[in-house]
N, C-alpha and C. Protein backbone atom coordinates (compact mmCIF):
# COMPACT_ATOMS: atom_id res chain seq x y z
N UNK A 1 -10.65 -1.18 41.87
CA UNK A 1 -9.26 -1.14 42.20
C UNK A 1 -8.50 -0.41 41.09
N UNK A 2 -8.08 0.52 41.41
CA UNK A 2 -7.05 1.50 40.47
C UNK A 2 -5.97 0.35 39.92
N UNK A 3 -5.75 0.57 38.05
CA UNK A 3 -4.91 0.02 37.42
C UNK A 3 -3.17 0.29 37.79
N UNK A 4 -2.28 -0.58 38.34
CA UNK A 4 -1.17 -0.16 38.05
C UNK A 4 -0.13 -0.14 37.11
N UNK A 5 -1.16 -0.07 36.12
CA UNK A 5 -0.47 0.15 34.27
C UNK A 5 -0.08 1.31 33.93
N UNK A 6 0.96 1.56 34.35
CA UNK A 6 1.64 3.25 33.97
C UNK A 6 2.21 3.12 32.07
N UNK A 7 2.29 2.42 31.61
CA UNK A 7 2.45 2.88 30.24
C UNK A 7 1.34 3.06 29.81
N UNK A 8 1.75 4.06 28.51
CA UNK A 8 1.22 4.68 27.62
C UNK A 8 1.29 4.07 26.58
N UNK A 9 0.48 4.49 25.71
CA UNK A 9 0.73 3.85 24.23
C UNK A 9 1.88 4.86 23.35
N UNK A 10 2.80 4.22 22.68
CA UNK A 10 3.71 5.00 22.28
C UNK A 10 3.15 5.24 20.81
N UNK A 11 3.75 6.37 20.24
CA UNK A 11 3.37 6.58 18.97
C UNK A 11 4.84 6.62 18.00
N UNK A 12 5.25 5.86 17.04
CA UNK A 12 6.13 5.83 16.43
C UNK A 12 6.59 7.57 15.49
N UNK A 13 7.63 7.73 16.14
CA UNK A 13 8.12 8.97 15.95
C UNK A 13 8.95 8.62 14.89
N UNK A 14 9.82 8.01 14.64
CA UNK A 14 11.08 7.89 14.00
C UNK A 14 10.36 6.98 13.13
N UNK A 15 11.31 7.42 11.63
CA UNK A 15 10.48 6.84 10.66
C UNK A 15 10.68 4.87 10.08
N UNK A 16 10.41 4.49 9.49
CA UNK A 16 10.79 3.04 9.11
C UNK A 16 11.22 3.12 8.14
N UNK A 17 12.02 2.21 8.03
CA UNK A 17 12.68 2.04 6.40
C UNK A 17 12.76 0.57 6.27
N UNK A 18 12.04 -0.33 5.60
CA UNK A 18 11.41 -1.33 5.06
C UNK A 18 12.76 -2.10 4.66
N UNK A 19 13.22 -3.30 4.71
CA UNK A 19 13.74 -3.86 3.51
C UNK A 19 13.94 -4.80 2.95
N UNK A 20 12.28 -5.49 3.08
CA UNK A 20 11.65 -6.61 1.93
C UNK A 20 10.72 -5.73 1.62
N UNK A 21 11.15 -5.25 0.07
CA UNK A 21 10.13 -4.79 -0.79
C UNK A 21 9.72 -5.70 -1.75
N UNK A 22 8.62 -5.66 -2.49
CA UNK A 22 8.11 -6.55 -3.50
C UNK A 22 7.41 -5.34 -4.15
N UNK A 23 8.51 -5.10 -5.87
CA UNK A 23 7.90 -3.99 -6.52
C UNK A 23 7.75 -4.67 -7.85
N UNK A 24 6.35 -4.46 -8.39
CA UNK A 24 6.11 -5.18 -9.57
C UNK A 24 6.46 -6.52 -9.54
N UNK A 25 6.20 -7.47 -8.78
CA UNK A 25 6.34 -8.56 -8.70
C UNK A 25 7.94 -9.40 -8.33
N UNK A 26 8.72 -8.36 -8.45
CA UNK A 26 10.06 -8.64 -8.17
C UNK A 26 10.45 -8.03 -6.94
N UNK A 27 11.51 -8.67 -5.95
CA UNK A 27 12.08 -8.24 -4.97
C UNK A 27 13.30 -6.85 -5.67
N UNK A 28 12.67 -5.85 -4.66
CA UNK A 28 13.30 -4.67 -5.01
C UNK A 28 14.78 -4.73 -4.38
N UNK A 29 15.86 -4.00 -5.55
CA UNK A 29 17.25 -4.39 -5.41
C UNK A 29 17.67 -3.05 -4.38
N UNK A 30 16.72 -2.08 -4.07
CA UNK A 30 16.86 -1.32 -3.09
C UNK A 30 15.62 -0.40 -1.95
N UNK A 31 15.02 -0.14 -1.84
CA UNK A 31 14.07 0.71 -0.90
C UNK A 31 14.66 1.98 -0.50
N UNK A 32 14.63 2.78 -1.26
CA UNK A 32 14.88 4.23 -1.14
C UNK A 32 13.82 5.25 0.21
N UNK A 33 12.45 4.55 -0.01
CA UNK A 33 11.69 5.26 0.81
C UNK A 33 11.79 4.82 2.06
N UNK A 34 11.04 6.06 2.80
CA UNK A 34 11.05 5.55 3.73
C UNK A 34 9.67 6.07 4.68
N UNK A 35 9.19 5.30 5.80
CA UNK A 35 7.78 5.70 6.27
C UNK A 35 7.93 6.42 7.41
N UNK A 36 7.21 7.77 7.83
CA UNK A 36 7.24 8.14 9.11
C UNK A 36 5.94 8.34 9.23
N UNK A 37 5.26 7.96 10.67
CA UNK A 37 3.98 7.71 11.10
C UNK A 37 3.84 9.33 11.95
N UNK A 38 4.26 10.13 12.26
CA UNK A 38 4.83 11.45 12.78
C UNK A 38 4.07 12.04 12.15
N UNK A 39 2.33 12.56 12.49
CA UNK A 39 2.29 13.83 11.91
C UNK A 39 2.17 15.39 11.96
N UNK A 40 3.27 15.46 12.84
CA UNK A 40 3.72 16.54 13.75
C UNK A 40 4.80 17.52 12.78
N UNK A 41 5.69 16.39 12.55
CA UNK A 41 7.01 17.00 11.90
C UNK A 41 7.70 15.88 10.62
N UNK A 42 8.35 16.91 10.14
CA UNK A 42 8.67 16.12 8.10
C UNK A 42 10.00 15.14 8.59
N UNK A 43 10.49 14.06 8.93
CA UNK A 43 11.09 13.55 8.89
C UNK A 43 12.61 13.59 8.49
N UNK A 44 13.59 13.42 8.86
CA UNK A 44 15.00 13.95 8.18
C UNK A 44 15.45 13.31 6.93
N UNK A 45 14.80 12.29 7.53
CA UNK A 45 15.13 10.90 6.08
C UNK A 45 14.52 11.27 4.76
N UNK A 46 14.87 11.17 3.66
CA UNK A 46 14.16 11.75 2.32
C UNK A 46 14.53 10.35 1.56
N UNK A 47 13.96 9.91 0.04
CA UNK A 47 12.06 10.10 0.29
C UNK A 47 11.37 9.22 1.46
N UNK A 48 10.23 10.38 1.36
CA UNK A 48 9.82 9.71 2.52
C UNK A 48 7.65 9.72 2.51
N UNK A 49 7.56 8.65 3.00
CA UNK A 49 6.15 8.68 2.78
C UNK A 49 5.67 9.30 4.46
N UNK A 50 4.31 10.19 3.96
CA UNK A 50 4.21 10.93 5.53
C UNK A 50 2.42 11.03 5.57
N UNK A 51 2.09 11.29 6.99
CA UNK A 51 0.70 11.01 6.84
C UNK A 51 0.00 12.21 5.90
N UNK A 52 -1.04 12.02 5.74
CA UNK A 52 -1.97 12.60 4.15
C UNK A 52 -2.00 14.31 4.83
N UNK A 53 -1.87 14.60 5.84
CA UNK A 53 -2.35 16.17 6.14
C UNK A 53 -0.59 16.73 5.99
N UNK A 54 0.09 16.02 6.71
CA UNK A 54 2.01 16.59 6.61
C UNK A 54 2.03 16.82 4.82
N UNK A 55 1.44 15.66 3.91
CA UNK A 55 1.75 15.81 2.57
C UNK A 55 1.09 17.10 1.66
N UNK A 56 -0.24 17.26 2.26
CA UNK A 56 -0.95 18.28 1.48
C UNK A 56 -0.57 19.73 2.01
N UNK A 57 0.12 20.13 3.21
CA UNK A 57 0.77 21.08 3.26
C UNK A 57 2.20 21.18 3.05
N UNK A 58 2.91 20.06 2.38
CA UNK A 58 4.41 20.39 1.64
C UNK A 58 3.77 19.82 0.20
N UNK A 59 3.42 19.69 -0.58
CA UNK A 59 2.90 19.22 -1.50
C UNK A 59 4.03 19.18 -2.38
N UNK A 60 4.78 20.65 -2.45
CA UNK A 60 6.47 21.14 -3.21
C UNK A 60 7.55 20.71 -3.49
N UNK A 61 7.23 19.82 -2.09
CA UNK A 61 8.52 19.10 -1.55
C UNK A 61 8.52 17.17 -2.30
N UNK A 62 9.08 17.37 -3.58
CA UNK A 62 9.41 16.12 -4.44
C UNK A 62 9.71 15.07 -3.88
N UNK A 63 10.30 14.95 -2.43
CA UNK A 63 10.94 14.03 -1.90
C UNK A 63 9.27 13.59 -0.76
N UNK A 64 8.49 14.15 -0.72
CA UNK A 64 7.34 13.65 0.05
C UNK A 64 6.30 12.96 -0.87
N UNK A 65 5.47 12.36 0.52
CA UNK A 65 4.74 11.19 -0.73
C UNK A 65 3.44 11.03 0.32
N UNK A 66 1.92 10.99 0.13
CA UNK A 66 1.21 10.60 1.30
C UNK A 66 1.47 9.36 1.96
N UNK A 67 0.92 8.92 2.91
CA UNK A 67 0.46 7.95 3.58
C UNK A 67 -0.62 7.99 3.99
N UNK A 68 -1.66 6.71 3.34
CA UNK A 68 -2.90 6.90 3.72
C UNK A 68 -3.41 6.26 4.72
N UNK A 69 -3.78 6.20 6.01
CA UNK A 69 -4.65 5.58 6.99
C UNK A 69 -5.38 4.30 6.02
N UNK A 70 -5.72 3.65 7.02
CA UNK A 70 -7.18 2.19 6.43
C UNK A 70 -8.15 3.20 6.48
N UNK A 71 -8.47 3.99 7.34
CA UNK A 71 -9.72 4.97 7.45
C UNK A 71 -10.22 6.11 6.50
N UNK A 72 -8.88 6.36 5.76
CA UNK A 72 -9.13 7.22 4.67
C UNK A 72 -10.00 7.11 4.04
N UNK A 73 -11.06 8.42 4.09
CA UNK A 73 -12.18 8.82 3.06
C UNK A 73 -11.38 9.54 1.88
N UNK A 74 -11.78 8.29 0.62
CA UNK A 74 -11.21 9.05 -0.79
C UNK A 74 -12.56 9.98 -1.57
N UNK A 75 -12.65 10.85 -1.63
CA UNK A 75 -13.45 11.63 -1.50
C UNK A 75 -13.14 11.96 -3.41
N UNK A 76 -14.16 12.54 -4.20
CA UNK A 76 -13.62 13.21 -5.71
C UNK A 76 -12.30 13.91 -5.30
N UNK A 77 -12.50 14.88 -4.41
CA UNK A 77 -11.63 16.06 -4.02
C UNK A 77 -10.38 15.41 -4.11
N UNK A 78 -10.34 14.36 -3.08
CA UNK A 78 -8.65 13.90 -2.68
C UNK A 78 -8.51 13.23 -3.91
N UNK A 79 -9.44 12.24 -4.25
CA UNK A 79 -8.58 11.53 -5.56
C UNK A 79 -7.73 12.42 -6.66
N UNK A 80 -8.58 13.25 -6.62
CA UNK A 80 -8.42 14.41 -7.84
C UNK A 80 -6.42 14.88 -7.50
N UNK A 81 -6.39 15.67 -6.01
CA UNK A 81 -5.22 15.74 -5.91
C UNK A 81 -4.22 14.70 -5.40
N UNK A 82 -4.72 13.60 -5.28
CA UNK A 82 -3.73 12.28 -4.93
C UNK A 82 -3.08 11.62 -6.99
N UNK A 83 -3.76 12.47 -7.47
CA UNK A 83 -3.10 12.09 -9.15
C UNK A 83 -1.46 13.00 -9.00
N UNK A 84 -1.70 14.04 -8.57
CA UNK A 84 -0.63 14.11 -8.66
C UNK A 84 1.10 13.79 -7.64
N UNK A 85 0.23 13.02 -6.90
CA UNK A 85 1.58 12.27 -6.30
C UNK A 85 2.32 11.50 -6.75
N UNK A 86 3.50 11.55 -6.60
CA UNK A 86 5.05 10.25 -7.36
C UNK A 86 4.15 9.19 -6.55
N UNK A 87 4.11 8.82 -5.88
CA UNK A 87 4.03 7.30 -4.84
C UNK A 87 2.86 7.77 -4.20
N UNK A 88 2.18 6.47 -3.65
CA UNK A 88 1.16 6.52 -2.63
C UNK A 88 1.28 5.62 -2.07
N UNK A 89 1.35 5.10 -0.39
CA UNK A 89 1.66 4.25 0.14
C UNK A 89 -0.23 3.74 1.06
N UNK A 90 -0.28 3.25 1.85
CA UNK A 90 -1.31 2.65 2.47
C UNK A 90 -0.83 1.60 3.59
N UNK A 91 -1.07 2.24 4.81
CA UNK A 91 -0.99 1.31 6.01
C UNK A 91 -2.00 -0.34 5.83
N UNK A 92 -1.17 -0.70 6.62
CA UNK A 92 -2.34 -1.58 7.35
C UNK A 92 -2.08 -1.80 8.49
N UNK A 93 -2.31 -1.36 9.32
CA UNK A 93 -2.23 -1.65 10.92
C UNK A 93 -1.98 -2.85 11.15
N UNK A 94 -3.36 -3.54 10.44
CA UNK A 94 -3.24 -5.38 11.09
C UNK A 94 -3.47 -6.07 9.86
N UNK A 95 -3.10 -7.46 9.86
CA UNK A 95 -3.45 -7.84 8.70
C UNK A 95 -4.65 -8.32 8.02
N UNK A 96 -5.79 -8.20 9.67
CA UNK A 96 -6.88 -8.64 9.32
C UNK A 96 -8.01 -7.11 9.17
N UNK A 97 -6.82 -5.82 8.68
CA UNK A 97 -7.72 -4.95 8.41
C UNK A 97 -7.49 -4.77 6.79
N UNK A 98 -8.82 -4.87 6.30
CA UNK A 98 -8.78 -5.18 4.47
C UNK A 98 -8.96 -4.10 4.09
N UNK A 99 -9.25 -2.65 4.34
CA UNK A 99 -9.67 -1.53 4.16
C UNK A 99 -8.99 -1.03 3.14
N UNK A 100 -7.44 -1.14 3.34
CA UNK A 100 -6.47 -0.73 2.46
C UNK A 100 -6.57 -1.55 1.09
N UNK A 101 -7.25 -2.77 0.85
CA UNK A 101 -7.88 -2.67 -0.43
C UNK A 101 -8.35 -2.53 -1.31
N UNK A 102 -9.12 -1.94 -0.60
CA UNK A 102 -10.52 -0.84 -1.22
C UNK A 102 -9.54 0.68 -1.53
N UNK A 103 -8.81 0.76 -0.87
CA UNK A 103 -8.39 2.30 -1.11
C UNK A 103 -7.38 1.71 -2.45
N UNK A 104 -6.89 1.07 -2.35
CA UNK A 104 -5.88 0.71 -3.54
C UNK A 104 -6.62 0.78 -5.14
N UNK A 105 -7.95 0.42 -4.96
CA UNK A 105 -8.69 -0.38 -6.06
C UNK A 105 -9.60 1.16 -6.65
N UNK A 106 -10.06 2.06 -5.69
CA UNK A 106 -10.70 3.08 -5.68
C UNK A 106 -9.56 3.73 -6.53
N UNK A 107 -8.11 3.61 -5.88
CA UNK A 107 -7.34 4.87 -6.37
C UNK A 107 -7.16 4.56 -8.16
N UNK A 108 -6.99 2.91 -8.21
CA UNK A 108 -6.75 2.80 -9.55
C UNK A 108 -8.04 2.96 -10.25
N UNK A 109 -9.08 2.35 -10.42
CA UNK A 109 -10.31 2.56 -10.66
C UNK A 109 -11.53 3.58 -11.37
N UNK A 110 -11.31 4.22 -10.05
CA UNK A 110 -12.33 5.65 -10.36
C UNK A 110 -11.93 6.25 -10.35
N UNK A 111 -10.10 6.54 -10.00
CA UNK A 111 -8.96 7.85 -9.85
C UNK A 111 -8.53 7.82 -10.93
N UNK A 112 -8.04 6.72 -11.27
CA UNK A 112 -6.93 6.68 -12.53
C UNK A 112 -6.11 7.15 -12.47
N UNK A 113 -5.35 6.39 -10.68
CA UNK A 113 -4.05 6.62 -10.51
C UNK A 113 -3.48 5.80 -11.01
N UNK A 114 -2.13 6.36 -11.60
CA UNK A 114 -1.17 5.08 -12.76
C UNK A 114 0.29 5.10 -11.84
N UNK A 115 0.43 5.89 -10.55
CA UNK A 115 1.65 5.80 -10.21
C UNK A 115 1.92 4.36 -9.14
N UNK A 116 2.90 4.46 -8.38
CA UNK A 116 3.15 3.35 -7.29
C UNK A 116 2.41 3.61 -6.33
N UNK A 117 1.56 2.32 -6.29
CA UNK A 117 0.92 2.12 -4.60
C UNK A 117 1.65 1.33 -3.95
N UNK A 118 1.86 1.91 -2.51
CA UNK A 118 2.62 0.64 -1.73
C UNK A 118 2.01 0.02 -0.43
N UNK A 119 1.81 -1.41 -0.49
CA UNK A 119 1.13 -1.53 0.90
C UNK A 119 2.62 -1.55 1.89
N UNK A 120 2.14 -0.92 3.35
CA UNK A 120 3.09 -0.54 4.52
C UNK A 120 2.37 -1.29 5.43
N UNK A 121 3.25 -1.40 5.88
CA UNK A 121 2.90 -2.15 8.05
C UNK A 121 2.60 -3.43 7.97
N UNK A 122 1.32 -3.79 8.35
CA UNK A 122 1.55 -5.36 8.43
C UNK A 122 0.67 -6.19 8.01
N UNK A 123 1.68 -6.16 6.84
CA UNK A 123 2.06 -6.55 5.04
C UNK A 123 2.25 -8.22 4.89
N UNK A 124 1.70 -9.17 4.91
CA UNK A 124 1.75 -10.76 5.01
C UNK A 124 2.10 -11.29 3.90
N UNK A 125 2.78 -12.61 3.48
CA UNK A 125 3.33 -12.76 2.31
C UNK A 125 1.44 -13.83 2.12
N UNK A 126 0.74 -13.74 2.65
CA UNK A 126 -0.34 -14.42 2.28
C UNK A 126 -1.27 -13.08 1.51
N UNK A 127 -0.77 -12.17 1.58
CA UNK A 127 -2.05 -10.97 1.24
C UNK A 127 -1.42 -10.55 -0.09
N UNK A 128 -0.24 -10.85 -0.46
CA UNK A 128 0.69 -10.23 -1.57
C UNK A 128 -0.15 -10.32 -3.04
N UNK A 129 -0.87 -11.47 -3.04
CA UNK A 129 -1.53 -11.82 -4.48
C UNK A 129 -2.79 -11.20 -4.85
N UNK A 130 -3.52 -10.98 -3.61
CA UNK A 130 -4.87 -9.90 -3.46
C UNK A 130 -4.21 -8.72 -3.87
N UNK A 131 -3.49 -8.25 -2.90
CA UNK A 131 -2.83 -7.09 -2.92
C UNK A 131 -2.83 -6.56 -3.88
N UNK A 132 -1.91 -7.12 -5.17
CA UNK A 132 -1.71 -6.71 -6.43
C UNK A 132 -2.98 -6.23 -7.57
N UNK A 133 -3.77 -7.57 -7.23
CA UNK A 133 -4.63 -7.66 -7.91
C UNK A 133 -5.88 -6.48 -7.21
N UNK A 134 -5.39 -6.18 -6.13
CA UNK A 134 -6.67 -4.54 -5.99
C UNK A 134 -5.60 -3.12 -6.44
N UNK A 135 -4.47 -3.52 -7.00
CA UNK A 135 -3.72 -2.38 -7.27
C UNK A 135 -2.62 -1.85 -6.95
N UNK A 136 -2.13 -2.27 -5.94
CA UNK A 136 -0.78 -2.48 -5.66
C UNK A 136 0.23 -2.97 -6.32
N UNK A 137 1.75 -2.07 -6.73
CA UNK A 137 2.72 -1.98 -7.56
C UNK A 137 3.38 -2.57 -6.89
N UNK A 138 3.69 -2.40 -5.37
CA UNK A 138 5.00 -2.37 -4.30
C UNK A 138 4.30 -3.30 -3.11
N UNK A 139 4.70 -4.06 -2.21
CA UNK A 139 4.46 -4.21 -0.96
C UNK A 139 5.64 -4.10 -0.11
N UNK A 140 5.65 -4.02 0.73
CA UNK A 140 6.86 -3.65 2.15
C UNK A 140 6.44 -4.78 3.39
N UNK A 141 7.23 -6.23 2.50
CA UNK A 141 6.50 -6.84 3.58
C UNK A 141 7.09 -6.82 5.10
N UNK A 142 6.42 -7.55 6.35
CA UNK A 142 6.69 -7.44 7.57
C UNK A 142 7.94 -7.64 7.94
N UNK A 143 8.65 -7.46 8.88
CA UNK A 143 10.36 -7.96 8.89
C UNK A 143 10.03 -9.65 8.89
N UNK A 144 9.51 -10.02 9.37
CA UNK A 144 9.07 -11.54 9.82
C UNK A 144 8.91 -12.20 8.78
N UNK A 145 8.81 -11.83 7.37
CA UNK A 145 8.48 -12.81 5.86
C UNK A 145 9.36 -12.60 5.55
N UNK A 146 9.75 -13.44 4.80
CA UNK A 146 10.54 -13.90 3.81
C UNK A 146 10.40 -13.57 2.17
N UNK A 147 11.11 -13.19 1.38
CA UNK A 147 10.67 -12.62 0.61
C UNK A 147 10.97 -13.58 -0.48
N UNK A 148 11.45 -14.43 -0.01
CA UNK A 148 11.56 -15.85 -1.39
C UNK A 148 9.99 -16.19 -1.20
N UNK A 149 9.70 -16.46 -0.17
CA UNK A 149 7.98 -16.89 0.34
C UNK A 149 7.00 -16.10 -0.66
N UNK A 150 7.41 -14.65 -0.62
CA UNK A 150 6.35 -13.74 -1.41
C UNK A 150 6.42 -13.84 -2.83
N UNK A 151 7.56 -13.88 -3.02
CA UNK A 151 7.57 -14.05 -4.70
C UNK A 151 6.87 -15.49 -4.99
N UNK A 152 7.25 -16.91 -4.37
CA UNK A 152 6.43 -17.48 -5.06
C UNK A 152 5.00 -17.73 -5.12
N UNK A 153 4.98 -16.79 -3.68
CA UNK A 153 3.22 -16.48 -3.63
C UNK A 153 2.55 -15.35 -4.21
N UNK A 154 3.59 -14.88 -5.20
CA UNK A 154 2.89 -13.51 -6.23
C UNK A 154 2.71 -14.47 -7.37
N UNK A 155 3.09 -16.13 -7.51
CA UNK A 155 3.51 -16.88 -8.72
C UNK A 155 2.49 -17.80 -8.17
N UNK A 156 1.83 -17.94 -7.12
CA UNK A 156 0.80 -19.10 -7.28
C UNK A 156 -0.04 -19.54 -7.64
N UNK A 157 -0.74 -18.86 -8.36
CA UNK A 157 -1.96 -19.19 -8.97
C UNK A 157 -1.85 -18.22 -10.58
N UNK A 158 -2.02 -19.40 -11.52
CA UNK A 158 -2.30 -19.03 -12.74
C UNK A 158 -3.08 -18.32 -13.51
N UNK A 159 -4.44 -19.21 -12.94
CA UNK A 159 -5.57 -18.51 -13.55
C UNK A 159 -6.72 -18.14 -11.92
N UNK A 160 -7.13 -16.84 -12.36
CA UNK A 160 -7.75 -16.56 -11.20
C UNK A 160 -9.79 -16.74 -12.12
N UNK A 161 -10.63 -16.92 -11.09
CA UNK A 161 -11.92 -16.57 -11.43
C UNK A 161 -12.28 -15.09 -11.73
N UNK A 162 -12.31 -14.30 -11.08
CA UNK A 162 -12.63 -13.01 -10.64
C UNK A 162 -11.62 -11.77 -11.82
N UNK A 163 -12.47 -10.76 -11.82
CA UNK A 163 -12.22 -9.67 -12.26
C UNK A 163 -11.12 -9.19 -11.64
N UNK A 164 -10.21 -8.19 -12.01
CA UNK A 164 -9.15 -7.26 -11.01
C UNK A 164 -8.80 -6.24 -11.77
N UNK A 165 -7.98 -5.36 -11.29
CA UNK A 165 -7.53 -3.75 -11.14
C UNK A 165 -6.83 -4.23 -13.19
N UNK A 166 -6.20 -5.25 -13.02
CA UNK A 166 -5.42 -5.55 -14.53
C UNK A 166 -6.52 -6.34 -15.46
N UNK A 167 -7.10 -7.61 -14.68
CA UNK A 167 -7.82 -8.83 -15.86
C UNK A 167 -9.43 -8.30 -15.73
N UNK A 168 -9.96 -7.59 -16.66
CA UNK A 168 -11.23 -6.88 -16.82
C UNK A 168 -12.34 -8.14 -17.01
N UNK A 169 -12.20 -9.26 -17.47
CA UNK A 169 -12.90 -9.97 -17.98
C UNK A 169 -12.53 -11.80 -17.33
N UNK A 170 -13.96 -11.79 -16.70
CA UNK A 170 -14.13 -13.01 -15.53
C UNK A 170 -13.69 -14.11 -16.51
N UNK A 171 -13.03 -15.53 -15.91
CA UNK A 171 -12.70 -16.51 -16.47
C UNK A 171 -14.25 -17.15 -17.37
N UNK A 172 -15.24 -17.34 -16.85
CA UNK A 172 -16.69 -17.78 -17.17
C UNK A 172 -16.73 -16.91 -18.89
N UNK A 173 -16.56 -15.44 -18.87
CA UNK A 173 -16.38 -15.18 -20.01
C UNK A 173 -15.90 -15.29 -20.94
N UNK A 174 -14.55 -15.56 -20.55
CA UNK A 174 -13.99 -16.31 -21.75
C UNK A 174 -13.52 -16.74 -22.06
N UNK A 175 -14.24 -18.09 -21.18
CA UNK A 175 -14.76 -19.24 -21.74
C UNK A 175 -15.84 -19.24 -22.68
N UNK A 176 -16.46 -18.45 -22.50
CA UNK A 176 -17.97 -18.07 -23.50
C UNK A 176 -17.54 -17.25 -24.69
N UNK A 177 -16.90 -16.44 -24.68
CA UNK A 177 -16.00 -15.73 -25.73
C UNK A 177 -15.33 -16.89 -26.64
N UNK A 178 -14.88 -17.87 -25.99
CA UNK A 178 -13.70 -18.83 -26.33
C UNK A 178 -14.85 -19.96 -27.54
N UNK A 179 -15.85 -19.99 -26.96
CA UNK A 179 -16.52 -21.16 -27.94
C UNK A 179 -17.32 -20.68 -28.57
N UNK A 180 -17.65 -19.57 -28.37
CA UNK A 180 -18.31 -19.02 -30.00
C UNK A 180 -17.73 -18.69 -31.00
């Protein structure tokens, strides 16, 4: 039996402009950027984060910034020219896609990118503390959080076990460091 589902899937043309940011651990007193998912055409709005192929052919243009897919292959090549971007942003489609962690952690990592990463789209005030800790400067959380929620969930936990993008050295160590 033929579907009578006449929509389409729409593709967000017009860009977003975020405004619960969480930059460096503090709620940002403004959001200048802004996201367009469009990678057809440069957006009117300036600055503006745009997908990774719109960015590498305006590269000139100061007011552009990539946007990276979860799918993004960071390759030597791209890392190499993703150093010189002001900002780098990173989707997440869903919140149960973690991909954009790995790209955060790669960029700081083995890139030795030192500028702003920002996680975009849908951004949970439960993911904010990972987040950071794979490398993330900025998040843009969902309209739906609360951003009193995120800050004290960038403040919840003191001491972590695990290594990250900032604390090089596991709690177990030093503790072992600590008593010799």
């Amino acid at each position: 039996m033929p579907s009578n589902n006449t929509q389409t899937e729409v593709v967000e043309q017009t860009p977003v402009h975020v405004d619960h940011l969480i930059e460096n651990g503090e709620l940002a007193a403004e959001n200048a950027w802004c996201v367009s998912y469009d990678a057809e055409a440069l957006p009117e709005q300036r600055p503006a984060f745009v997908p990774l192929a719109l960015w590498q052919a305006n590269q000139d243009d100061n007011e552009l910034a990539p946007l990276l897919t979860s799918d993004t292959e960071l390759t030597t090549e791209l890392g190499s020219t993703l150093k010189g971007a002001s900002a780098i942003a990173v989707d997440f489609p869903a919140f149960t896609d973690g991909r954009g962690y790995t790209i955060a952690r790669l960029l700081r990592e083995r890139y030795g990118y030192t500028g702003e990463i920002r996680a975009v789209g849908d951004v949970l005030v439960d993911q904010l503390d990972y987040m950071r800790r794979c490398g993330f400067s900025a998040m843009a959380l969902r309209d739906d959080q609360h951003p009193e929620d995120a800050l004290r969930a960038l403040n919840a936990f003191s001491v972590r076990y695990q290594t990250d993008v900032e604390e090089r050295q596991a709690l177990f160590e030093k503790r072992l460091t600590a008593s010799h």
